[in-house]
C-alpha atoms as a PDB file:
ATOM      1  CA  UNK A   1       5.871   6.456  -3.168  1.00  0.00           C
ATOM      2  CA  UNK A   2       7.724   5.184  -0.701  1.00  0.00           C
ATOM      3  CA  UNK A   3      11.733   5.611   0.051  1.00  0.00           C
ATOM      4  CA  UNK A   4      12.346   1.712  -0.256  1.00  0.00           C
ATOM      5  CA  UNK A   5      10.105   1.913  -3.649  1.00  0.00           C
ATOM      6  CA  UNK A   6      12.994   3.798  -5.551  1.00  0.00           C
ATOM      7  CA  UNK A   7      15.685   2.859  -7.324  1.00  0.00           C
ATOM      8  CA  UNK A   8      18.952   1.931  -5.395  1.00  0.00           C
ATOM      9  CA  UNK A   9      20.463   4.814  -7.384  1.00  0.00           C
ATOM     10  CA  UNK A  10      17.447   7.586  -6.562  1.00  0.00           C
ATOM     11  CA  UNK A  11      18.067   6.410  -2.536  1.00  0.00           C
ATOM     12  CA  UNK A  12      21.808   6.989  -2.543  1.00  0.00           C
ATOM     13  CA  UNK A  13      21.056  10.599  -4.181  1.00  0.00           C
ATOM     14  CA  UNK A  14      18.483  11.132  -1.178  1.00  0.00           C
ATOM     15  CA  UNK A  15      20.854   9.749   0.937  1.00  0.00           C
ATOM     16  CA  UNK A  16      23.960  11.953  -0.088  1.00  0.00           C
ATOM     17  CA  UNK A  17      21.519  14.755  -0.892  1.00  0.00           C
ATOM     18  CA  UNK A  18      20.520  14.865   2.725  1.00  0.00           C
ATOM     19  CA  UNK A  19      23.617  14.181   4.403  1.00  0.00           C
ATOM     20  CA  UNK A  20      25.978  16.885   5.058  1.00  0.00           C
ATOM     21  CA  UNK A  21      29.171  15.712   3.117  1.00  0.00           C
ATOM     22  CA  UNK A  22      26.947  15.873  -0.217  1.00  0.00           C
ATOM     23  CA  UNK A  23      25.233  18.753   0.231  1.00  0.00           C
ATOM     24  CA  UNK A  24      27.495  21.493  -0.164  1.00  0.00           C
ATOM     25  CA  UNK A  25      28.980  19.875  -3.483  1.00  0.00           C
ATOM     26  CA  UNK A  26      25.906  19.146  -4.981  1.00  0.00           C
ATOM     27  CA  UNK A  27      24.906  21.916  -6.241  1.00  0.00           C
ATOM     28  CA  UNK A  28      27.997  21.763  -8.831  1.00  0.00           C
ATOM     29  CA  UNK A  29      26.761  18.273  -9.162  1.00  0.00           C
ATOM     30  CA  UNK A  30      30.291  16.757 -10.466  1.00  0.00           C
ATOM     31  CA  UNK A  31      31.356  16.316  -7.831  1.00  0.00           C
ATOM     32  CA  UNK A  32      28.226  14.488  -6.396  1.00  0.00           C
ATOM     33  CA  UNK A  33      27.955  12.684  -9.819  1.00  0.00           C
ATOM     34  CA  UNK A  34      31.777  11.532  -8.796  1.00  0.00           C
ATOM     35  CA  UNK A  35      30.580  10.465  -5.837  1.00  0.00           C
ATOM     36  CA  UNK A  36      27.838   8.214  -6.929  1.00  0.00           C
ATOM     37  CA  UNK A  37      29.978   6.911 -10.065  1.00  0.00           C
ATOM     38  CA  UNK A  38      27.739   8.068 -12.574  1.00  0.00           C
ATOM     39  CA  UNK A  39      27.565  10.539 -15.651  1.00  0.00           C
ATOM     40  CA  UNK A  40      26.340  14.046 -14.339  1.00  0.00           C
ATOM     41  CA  UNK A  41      23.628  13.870 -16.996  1.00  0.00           C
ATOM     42  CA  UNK A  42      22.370  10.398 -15.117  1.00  0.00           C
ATOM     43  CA  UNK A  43      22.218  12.599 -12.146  1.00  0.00           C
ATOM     44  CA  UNK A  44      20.274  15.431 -13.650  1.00  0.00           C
ATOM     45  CA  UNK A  45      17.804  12.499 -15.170  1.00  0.00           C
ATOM     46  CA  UNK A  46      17.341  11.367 -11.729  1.00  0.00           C
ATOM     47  CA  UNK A  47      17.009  14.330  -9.696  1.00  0.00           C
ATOM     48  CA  UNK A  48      14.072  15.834 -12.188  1.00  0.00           C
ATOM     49  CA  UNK A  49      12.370  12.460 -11.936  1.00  0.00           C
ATOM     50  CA  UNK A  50      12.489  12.978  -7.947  1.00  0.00           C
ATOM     51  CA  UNK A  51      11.082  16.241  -8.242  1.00  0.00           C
ATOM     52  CA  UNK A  52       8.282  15.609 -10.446  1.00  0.00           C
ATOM     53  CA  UNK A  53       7.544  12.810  -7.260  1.00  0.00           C
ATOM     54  CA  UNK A  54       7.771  15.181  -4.426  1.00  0.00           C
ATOM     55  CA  UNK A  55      11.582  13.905  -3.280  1.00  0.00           C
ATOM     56  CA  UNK A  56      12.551  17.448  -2.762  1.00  0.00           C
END
């Protein structure tokens, strides 16, 4: 799977995952669900999916 296959949602994650203003926050993950204006259950959702697809 490429990085322009996923959603637009699962590349921002990536995207603020990897950069170093997200990273630090997300591991409390409201404040990276803040971020990315969605529910921090959303995020969760996503971020398993990712990892079952070797995004990690």
């Amino acid at each position: 799977m490429k990085f322009n296959d996923l959603q637009k949602l699962d590349q921002d994650i990536i995207m603020a995952l990897s950069s170093h203003r997200g990273i630090d926050n997300a591991v409390q993950g409201k404040k990276l669900a803040q971020h990315l204006e969605i529910e921090l259950r959303t995020l969760q959702s996503r971020i398993e999916f990712l990892q079952r697809n070797h995004w990690n």
